[in-house]
N, C-alpha and C. Protein backbone atom coordinates (compact mmCIF):
# COMPACT_ATOMS: atom_id res chain seq x y z
N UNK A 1 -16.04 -17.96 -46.81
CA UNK A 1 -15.28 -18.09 -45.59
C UNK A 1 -16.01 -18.98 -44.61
N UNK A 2 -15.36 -19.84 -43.83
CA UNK A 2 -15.83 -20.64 -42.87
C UNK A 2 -15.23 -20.18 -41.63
N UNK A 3 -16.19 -20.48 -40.62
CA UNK A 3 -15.84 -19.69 -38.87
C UNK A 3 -15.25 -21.35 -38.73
N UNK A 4 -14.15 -21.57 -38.80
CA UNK A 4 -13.25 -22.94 -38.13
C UNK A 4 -12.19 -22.12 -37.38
N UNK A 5 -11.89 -22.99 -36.20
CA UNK A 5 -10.92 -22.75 -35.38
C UNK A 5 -9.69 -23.58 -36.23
N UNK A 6 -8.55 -22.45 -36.23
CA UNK A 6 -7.19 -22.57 -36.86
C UNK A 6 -6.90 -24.22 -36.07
N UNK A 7 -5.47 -24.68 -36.34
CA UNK A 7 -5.15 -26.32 -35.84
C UNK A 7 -4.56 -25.90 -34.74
N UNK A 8 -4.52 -24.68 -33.57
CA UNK A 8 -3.89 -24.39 -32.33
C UNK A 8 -4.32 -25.00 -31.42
N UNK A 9 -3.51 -25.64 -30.81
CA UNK A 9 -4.08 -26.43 -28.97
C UNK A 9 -4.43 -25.76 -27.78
N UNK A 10 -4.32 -23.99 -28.23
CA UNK A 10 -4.26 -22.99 -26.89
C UNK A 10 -5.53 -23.20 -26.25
N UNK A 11 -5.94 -23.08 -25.33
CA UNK A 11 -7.24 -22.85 -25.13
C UNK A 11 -8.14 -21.64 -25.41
N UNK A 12 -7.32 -20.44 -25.92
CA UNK A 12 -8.46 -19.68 -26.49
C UNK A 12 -7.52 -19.12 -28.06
N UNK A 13 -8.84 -20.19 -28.71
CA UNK A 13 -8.11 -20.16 -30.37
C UNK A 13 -8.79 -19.08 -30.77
N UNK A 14 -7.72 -18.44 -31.31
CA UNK A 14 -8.67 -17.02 -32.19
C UNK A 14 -9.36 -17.49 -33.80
N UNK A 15 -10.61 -16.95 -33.75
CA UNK A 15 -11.87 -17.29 -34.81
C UNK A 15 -11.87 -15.98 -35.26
N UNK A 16 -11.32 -15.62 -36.83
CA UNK A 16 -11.44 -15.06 -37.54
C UNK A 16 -10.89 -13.44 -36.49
N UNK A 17 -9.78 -13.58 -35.58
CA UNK A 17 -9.13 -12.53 -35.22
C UNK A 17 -9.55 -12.45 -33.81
N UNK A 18 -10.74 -13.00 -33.45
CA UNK A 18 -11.40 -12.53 -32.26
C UNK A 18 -11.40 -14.06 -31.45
N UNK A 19 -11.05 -13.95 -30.05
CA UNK A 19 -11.09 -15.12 -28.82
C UNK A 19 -12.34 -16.25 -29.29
N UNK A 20 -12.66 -17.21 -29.38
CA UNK A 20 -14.02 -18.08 -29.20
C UNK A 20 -13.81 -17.96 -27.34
N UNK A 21 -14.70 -17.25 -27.32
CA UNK A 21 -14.52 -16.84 -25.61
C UNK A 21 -14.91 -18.53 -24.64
N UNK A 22 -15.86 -18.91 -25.27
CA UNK A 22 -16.65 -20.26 -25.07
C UNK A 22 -15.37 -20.84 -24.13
N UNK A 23 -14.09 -20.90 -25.28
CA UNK A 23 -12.65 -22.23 -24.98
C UNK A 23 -11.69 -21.62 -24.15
N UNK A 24 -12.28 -20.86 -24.00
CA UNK A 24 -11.52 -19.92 -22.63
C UNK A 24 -11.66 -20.27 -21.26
N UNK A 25 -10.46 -20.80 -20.90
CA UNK A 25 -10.51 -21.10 -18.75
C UNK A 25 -10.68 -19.83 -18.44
N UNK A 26 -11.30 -20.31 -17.37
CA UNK A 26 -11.14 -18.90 -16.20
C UNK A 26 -10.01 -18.26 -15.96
N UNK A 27 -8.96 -18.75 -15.55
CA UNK A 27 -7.30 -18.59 -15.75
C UNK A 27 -7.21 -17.89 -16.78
N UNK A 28 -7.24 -18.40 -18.15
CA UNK A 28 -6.31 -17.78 -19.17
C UNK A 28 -7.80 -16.22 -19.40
N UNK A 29 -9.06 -16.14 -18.99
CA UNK A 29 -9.70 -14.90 -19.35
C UNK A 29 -9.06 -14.07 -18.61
N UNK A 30 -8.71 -14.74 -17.45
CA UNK A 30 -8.09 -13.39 -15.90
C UNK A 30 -7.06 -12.55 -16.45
N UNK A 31 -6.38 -13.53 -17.74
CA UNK A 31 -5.05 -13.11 -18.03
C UNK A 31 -5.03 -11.94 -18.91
N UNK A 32 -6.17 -12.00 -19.71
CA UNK A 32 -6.12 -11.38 -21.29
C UNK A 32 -6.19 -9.86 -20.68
N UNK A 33 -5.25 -9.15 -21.37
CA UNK A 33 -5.44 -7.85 -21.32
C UNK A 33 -5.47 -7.18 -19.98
N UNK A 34 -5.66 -7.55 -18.73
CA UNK A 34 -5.58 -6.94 -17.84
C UNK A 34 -5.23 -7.69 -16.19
N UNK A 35 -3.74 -7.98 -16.76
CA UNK A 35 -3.33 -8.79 -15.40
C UNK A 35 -3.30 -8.22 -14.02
N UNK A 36 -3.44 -6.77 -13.97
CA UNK A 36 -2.87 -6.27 -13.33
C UNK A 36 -3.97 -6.13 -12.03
N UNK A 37 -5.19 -5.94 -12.80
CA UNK A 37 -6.53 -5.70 -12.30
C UNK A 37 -7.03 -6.46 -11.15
N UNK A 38 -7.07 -6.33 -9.59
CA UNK A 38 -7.68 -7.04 -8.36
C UNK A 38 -8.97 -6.40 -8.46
N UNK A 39 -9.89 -6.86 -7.81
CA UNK A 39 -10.79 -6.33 -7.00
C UNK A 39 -11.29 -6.56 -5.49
N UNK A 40 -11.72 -5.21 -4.86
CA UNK A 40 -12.23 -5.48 -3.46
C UNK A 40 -13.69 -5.48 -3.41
N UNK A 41 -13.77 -6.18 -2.89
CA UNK A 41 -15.33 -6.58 -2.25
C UNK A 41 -15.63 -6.65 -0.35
N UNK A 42 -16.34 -5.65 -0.06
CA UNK A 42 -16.93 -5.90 1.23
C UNK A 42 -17.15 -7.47 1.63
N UNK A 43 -17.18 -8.12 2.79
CA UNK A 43 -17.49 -9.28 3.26
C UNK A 43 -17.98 -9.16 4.94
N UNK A 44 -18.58 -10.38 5.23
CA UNK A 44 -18.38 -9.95 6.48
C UNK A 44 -17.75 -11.45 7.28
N UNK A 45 -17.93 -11.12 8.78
CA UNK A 45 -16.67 -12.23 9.64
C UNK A 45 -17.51 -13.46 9.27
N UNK A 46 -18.86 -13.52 9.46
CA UNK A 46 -19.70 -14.67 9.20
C UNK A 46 -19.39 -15.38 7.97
N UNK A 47 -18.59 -14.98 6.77
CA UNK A 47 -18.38 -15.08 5.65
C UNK A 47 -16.64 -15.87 5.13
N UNK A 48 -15.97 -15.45 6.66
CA UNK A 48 -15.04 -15.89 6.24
C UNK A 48 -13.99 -16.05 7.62
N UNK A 49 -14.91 -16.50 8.39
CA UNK A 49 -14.80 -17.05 10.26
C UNK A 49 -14.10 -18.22 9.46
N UNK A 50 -14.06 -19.19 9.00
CA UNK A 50 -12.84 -19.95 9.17
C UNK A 50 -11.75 -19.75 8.77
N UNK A 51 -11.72 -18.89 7.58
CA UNK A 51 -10.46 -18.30 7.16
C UNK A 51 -9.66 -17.47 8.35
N UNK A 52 -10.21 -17.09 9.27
CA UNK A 52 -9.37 -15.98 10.49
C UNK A 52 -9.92 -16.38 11.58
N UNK A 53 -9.28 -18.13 12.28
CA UNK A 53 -9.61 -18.17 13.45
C UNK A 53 -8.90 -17.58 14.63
N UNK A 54 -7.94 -16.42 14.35
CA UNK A 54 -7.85 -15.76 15.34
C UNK A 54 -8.36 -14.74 15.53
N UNK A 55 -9.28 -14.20 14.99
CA UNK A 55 -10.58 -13.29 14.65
C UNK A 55 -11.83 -13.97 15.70
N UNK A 56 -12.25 -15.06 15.83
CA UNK A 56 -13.40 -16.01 16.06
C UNK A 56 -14.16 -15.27 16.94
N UNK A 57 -13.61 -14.85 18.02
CA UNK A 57 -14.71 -13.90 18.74
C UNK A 57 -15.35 -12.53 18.15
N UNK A 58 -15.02 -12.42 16.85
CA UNK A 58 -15.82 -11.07 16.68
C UNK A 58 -17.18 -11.52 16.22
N UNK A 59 -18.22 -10.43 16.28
CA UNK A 59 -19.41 -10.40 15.71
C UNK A 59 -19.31 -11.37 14.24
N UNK A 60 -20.52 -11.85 13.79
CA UNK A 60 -21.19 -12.27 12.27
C UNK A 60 -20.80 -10.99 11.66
N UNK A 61 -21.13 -10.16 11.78
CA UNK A 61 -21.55 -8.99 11.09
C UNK A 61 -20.66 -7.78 10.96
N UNK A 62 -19.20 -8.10 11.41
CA UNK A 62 -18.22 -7.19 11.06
C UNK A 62 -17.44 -7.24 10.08
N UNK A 63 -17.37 -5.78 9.29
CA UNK A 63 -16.94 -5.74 7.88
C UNK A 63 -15.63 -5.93 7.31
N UNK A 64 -15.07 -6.64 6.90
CA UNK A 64 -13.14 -6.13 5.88
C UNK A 64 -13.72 -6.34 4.58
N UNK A 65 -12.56 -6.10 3.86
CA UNK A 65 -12.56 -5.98 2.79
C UNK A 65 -12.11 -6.85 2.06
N UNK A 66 -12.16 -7.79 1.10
CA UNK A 66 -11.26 -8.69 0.71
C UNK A 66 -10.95 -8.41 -0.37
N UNK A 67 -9.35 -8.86 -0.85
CA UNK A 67 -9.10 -8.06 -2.58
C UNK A 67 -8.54 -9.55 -3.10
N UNK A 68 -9.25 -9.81 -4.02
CA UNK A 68 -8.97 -11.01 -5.50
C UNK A 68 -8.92 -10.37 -6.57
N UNK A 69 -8.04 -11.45 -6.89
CA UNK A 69 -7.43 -11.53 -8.20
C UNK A 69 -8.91 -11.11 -9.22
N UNK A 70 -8.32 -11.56 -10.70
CA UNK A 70 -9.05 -11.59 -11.93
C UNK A 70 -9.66 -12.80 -11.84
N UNK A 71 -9.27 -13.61 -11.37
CA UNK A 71 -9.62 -15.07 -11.35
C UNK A 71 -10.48 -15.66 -10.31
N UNK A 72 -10.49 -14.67 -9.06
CA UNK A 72 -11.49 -15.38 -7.80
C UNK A 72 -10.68 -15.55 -7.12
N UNK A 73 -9.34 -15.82 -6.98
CA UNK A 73 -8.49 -16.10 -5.67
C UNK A 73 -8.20 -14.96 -4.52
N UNK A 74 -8.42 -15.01 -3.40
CA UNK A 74 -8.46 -14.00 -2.54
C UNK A 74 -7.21 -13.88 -2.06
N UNK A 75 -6.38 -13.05 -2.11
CA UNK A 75 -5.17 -12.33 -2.03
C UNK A 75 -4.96 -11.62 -0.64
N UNK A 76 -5.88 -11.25 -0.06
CA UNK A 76 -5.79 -10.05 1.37
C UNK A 76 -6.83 -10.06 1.80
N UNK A 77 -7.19 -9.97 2.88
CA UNK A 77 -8.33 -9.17 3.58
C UNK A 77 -8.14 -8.38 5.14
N UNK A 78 -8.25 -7.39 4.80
CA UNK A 78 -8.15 -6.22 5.50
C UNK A 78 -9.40 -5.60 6.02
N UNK A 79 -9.12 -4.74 7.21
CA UNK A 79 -10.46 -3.89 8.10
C UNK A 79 -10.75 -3.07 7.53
N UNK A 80 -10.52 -2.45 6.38
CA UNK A 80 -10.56 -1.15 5.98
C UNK A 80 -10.65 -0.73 4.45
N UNK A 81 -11.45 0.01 3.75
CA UNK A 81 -11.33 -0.18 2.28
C UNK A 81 -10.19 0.41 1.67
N UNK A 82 -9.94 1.65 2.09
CA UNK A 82 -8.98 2.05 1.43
C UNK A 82 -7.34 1.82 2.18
N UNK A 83 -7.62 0.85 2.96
CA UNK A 83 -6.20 -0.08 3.29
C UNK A 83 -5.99 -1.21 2.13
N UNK A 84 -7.05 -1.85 2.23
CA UNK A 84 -7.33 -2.78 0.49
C UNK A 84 -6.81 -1.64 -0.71
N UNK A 85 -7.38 -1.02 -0.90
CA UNK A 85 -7.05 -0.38 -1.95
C UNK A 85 -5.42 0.00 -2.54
N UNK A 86 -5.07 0.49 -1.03
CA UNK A 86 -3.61 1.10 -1.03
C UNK A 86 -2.63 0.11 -0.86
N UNK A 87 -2.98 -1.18 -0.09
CA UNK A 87 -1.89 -2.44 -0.57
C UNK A 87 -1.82 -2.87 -1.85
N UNK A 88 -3.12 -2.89 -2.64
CA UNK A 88 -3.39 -2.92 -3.60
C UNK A 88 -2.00 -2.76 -4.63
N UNK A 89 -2.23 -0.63 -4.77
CA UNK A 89 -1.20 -0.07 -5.43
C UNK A 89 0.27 -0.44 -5.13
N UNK A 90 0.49 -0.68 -3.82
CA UNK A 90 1.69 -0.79 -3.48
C UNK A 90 2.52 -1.92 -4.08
N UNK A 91 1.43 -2.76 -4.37
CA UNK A 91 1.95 -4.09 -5.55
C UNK A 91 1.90 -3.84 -7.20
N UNK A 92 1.52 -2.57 -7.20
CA UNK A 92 1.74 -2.16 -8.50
C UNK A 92 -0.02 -3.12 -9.34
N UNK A 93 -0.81 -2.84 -8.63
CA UNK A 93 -2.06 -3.37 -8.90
C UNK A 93 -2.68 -2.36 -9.01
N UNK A 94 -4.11 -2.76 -9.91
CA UNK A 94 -5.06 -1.60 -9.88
C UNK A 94 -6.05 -2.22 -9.43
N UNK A 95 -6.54 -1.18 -7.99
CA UNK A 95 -7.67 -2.14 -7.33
C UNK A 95 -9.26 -1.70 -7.97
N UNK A 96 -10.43 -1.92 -8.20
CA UNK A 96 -11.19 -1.78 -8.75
C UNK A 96 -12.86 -2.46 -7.85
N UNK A 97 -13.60 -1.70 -7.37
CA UNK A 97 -14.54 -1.99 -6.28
C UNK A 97 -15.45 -2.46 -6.83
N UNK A 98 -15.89 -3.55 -5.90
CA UNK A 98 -17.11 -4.74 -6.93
C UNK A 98 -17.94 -4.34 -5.54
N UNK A 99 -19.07 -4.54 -6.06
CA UNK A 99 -20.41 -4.34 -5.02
C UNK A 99 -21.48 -5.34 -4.71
C-alpha cells in the first residue's frame, strides 16, 4: 500500500480514511465536525479600543468578553461572561471558554 492522496481537488483529501490535516485551511478545519462550537475569551478595552470607539473613554484595563467563531472571527463582545455565553446558546451555539 502507498500513503498517496486520491485525484480529489478538496482541500482536505482523505489519506487512507483519515484528513492529511497539513491541506487543510483554517476555514474548512473550523468546519469539520463541530460547526456549532464559538468560544469566549476575556479581553480587555486596551485590546480592542478601536473596535468600540464609543467605549474610548473607558480604562485600558476593563474587561468583556469576546465570543469567535472556530475560525478566529469575532462575532460579539459583551461586559459580561455569562451574557457571552447565553447569546451564545440563544443562536443555538455551544459556547466553550478559552483562557
Amino acid at each position: 500500500m502507498q500513503n498517496e492522496k486520491n485525484g480529489h481537488d478538496s482541500a482536505a483529501t482523505p489519506v487512507w480514511g483519515v484528513l492529511a490535516e497539513r491541506d487543510i485551511s483554517p476555514e474548512n478545519f473550523a468546519a469539520i465536525g463541530m460547526p456549532n462550537i464559538v468560544y469566549v475569551r476575556e479581553v480587555l478595552m486596551a485590546d480592542i479600543r478601536d473596535d468600540l470607539p464609543e467605549a474610548s473613554d473607558l480604562p485600558d484595563d476593563t474587561k468583556f468578553y469576546a465570543v469567535h467563531a472556530a475560525n478566529g472571527t469575532r462575532m460579539a463582545i459583551v461586559d459580561d461572561r455569562n451574557t457571552a455565553f447565553a447569546g451564545a446558546r440563544q443562536y443555538d451555539l455551544d459556547p466553550v471558554s478559552v483562557h
